[in-house]
N, C-alpha and C. Protein backbone atom coordinates (compact mmCIF):
# COMPACT_ATOMS: atom_id res chain seq x y z
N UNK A 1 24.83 -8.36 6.80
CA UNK A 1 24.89 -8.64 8.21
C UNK A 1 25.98 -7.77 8.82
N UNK A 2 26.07 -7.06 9.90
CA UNK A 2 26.51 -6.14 10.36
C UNK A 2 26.93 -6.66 11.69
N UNK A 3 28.26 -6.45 12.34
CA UNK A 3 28.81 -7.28 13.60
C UNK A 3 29.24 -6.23 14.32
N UNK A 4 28.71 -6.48 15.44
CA UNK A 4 29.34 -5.25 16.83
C UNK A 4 30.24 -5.91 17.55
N UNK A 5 31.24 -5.97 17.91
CA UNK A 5 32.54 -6.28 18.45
C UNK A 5 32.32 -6.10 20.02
N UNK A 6 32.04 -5.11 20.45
CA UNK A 6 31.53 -4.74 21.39
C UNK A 6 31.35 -5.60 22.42
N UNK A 7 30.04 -5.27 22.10
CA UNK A 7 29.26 -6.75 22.45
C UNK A 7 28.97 -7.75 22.10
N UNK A 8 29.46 -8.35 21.20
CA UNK A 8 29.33 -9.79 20.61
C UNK A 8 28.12 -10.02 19.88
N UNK A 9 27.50 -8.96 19.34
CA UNK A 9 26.18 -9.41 18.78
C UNK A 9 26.21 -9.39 17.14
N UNK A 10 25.23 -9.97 16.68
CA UNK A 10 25.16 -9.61 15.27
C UNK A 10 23.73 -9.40 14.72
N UNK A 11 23.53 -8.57 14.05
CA UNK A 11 22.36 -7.95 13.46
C UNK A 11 22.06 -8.10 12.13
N UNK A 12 20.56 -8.56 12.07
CA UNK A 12 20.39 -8.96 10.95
C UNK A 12 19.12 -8.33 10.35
N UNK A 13 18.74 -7.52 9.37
CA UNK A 13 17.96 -6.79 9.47
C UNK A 13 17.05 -7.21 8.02
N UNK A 14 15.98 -7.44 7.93
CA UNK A 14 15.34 -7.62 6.78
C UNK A 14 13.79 -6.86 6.66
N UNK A 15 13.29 -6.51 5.48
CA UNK A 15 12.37 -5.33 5.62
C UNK A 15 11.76 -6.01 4.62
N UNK A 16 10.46 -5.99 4.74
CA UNK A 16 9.07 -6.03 4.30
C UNK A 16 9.12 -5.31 3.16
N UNK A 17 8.91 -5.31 1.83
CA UNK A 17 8.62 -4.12 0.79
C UNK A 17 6.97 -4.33 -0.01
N UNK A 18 6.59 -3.55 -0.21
CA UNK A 18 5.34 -3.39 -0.82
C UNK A 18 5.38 -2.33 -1.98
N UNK A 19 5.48 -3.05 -2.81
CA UNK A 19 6.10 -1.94 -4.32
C UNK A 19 5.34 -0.59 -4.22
N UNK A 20 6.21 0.43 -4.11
CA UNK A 20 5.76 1.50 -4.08
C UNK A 20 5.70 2.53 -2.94
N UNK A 21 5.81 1.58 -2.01
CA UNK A 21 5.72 2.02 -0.49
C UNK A 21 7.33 1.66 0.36
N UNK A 22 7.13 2.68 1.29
CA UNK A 22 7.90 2.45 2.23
C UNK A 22 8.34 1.19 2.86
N UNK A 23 9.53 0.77 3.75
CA UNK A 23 9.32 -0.63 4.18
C UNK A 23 8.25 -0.84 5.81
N UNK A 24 7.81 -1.29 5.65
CA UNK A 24 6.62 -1.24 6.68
C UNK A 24 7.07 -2.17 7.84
N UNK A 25 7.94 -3.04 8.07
CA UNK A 25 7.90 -4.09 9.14
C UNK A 25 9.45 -4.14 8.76
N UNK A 26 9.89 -3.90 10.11
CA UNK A 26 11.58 -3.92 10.17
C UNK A 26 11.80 -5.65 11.41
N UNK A 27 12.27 -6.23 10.84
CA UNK A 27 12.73 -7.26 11.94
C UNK A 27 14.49 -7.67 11.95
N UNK A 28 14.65 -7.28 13.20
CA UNK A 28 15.82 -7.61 13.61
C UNK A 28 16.36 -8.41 14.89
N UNK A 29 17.42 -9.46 14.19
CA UNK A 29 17.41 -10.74 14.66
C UNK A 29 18.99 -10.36 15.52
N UNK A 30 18.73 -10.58 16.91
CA UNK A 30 19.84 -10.55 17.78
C UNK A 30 20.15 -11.65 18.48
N UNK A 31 21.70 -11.95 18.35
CA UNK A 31 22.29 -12.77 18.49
C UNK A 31 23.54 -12.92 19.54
N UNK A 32 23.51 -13.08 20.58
CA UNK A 32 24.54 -13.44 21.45
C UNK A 32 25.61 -14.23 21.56
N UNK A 33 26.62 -13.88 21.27
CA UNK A 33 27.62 -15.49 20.91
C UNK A 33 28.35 -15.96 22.59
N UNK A 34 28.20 -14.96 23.60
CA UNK A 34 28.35 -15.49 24.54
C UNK A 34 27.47 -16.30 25.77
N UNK A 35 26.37 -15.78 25.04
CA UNK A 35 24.82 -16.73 26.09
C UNK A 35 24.08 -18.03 24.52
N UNK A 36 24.91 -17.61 23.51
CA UNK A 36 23.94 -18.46 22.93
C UNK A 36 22.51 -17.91 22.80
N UNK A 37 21.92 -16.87 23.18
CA UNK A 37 20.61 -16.50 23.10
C UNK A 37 20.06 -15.90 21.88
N UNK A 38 19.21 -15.99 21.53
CA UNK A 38 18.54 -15.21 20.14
C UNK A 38 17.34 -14.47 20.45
N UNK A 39 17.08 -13.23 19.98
CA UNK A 39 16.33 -12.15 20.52
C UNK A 39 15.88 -11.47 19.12
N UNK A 40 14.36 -12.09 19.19
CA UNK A 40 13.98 -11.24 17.74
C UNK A 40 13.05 -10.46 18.19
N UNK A 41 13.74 -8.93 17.38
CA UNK A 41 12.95 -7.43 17.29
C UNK A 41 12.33 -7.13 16.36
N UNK A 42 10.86 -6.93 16.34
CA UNK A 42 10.26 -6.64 15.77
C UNK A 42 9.19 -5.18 15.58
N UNK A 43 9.99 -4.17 14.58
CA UNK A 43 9.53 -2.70 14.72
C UNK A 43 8.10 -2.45 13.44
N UNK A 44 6.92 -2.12 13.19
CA UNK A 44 6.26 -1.70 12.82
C UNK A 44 6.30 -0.16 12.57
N UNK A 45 6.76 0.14 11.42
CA UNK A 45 6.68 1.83 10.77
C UNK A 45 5.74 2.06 10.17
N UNK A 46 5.03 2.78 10.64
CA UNK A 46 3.80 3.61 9.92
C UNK A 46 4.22 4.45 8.81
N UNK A 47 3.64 4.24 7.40
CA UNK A 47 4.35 5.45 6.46
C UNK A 47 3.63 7.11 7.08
N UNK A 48 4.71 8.07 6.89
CA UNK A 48 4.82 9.29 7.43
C UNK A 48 3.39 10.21 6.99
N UNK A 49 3.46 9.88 5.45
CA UNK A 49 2.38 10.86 4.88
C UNK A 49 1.36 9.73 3.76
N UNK A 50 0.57 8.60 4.61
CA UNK A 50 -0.17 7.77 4.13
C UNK A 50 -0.96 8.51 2.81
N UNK A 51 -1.08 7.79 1.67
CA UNK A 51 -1.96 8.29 0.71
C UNK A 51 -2.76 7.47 -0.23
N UNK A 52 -4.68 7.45 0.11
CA UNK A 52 -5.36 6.54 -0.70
C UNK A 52 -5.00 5.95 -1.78
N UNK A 53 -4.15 5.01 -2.12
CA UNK A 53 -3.44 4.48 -3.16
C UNK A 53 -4.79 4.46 -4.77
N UNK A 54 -6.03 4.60 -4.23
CA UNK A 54 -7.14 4.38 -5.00
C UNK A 54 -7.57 5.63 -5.70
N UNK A 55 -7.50 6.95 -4.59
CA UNK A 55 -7.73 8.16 -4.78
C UNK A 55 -6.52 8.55 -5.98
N UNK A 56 -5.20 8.16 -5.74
CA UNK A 56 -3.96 8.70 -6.05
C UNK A 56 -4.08 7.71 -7.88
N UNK A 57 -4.73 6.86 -7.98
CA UNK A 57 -4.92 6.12 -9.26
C UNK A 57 -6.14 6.87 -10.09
N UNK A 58 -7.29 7.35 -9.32
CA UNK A 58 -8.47 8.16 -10.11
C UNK A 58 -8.01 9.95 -9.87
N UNK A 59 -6.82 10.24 -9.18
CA UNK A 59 -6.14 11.66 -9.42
C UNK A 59 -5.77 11.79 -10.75
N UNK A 60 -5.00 10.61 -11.00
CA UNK A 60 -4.53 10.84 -12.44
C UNK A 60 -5.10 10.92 -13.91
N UNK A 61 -6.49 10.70 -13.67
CA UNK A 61 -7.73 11.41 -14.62
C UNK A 61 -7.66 12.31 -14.50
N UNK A 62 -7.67 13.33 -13.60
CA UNK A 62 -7.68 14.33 -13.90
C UNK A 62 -7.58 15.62 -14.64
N UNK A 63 -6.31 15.32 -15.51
CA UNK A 63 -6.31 16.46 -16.27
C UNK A 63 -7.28 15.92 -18.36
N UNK A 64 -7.39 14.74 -17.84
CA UNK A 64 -7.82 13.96 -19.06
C UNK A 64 -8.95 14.10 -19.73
N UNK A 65 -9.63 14.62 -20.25
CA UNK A 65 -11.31 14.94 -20.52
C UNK A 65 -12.14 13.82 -20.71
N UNK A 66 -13.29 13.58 -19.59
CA UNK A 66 -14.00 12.83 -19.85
C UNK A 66 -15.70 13.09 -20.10
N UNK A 67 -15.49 12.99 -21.36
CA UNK A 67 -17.08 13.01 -22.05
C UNK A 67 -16.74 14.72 -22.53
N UNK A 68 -16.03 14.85 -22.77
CA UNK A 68 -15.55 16.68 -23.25
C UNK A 68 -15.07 17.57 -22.70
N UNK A 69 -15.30 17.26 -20.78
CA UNK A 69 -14.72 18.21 -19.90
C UNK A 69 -13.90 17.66 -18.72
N UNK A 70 -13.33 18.44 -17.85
CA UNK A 70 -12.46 17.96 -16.90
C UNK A 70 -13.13 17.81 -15.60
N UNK A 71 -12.76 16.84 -14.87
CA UNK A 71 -13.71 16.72 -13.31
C UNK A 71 -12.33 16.39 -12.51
N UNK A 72 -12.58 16.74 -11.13
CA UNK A 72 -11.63 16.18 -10.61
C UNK A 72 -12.33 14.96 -9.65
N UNK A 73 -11.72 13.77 -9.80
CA UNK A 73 -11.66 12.75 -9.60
C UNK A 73 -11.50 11.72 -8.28
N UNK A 74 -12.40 11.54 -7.40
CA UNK A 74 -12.37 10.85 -5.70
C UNK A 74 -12.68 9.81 -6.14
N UNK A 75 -12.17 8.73 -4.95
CA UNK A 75 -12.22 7.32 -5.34
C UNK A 75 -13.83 6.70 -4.80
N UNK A 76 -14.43 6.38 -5.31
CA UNK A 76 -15.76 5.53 -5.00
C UNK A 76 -15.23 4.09 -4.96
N UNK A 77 -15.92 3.24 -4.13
CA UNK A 77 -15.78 1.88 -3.68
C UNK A 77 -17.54 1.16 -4.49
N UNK A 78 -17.25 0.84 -5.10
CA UNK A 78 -18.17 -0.17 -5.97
C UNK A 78 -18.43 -1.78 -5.38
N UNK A 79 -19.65 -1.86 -4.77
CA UNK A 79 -19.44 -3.17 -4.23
C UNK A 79 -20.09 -4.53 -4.67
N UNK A 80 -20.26 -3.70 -6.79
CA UNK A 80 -20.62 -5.23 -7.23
C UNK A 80 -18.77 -5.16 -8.16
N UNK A 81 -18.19 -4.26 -8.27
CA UNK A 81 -17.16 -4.60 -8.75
C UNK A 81 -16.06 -3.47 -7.87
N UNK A 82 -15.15 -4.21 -6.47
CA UNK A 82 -14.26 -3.69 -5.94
C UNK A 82 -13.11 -3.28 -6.63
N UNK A 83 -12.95 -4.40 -7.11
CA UNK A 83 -11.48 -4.33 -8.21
C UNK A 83 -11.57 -3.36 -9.34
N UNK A 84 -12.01 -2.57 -9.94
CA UNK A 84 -12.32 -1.57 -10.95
C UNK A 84 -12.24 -0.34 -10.35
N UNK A 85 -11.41 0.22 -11.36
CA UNK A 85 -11.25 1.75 -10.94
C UNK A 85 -12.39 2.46 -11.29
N UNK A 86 -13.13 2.83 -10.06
CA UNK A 86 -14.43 3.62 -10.30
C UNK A 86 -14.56 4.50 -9.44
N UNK A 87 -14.51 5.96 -10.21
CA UNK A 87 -14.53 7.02 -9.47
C UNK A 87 -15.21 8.18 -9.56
N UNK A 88 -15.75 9.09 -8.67
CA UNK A 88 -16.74 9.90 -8.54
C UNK A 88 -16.43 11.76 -8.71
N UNK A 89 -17.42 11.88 -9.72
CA UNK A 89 -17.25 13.21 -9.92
C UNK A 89 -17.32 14.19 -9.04
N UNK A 90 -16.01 15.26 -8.78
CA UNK A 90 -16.33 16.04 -7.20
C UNK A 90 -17.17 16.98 -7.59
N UNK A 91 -18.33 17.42 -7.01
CA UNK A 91 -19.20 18.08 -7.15
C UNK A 91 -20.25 17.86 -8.37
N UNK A 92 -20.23 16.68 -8.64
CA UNK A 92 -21.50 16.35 -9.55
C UNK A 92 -22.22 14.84 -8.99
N UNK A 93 -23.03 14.18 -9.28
CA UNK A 93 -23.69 13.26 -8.86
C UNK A 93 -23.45 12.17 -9.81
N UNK A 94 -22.26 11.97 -10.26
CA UNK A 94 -22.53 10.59 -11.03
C UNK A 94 -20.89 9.95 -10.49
N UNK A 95 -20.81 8.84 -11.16
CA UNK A 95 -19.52 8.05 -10.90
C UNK A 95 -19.35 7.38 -12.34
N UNK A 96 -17.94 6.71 -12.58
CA UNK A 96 -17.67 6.05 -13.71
C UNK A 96 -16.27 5.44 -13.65
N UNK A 97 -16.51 4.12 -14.77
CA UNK A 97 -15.42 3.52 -14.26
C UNK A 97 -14.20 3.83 -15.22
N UNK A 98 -12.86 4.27 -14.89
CA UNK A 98 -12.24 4.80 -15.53
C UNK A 98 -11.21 3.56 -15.97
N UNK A 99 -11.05 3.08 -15.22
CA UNK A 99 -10.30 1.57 -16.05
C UNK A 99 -11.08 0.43 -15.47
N UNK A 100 -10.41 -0.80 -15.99
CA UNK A 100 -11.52 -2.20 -15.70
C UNK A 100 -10.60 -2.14 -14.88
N UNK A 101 -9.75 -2.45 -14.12
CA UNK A 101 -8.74 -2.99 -12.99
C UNK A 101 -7.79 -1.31 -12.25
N UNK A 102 -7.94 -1.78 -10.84
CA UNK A 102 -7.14 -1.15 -10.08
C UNK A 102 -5.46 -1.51 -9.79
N UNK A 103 -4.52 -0.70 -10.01
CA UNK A 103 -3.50 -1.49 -9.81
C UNK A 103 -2.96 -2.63 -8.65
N UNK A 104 -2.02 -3.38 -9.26
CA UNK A 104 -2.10 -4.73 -8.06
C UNK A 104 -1.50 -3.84 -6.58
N UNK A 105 -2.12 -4.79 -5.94
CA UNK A 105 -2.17 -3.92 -4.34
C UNK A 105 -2.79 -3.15 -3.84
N UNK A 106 -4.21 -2.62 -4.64
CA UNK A 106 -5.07 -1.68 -4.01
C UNK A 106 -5.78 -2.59 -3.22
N UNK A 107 -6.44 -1.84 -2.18
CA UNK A 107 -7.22 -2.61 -1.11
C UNK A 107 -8.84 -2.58 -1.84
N UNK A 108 -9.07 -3.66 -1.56
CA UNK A 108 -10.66 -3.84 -3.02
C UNK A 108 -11.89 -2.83 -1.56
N UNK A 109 -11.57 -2.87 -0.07
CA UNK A 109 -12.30 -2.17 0.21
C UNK A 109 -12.23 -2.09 1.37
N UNK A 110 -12.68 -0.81 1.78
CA UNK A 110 -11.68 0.30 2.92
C UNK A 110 -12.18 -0.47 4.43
N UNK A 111 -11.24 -0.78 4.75
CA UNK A 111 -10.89 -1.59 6.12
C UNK A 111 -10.93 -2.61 6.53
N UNK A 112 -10.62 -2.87 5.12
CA UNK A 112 -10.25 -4.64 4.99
C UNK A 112 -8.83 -4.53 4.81
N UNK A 113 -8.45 -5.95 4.72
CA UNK A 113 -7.09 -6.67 4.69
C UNK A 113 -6.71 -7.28 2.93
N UNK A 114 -8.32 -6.93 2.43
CA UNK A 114 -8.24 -7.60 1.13
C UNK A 114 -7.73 -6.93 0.19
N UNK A 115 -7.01 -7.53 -0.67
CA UNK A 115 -6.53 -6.44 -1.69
C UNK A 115 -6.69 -6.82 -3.22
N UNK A 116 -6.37 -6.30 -4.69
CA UNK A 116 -6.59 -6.31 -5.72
C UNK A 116 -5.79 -7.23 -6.81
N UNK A 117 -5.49 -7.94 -7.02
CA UNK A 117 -4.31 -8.58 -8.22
C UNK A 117 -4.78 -9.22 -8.59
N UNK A 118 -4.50 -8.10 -10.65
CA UNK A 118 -4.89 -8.70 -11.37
C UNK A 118 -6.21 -8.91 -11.70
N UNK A 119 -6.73 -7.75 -11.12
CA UNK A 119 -8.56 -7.43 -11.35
C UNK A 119 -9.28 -8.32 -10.37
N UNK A 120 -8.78 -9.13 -9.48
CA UNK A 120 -9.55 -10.07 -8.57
C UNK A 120 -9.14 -9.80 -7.03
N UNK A 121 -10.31 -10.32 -6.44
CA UNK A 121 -9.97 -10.08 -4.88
C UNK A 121 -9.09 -11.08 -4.23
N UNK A 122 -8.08 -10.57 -3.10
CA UNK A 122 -7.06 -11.58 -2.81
C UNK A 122 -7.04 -10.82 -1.20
């Protein structure tokens, strides 16, 4: 907690974390000791250089050989199994699932709110 003399206020600042990521939601709690008033700020930060957390999990196949050769690796959305890392060969026509589970916190599917933990939808 941090005190401005100043003006009599005090600031209280607590941040949102999402393992791995930036802090996304800054709220700061202002406090008046001469009105008694309380004034909560609330800032929303967009991360700078957003990156498919799904894409960035089937990148890392990449250098790995699958079935004898190397592919590079885009994320496909599977919609009898969201939660599974299943991803699509760039420039070939097939897909495959490279692990049974996506790590916790992937979004099970793109522009939703829903996300992955623990191989299940949440």
């Amino acid at each position: 907690m941090n005190s401005c003399n100043c003006c009599q206020r005090e600031f209280l600042n607590l941040f949102l974390f999402i393992p791995a990521f930036r802090p996304i939601l800054e709220i700061v709690q202002v406090i008046d000791h001469s009105t008694q008033l309380q004034q909560l700020h609330i800032t929303l930060t967009a991360c700078p250089d957003p990156q498919d957390f799904r894409a960035a999990q089937c990148a890392v196949y990449n250098p790995i050989p699958y079935r004898g050769r190397l592919y590079e690796w885009l994320p496909y959305q599977d919609p009898e199994d969201p939660c599974s890392l299943t991803c699509h060969a760039k420039s070939y026509s097939f897909v495959a699932k490279l692990a049974s589970s996506v790590k916790d916190g992937t979004r099970c599917r793109e522009g939703s709110l829903d996300m992955c933990v623990q191989g299940n939808v949440w």
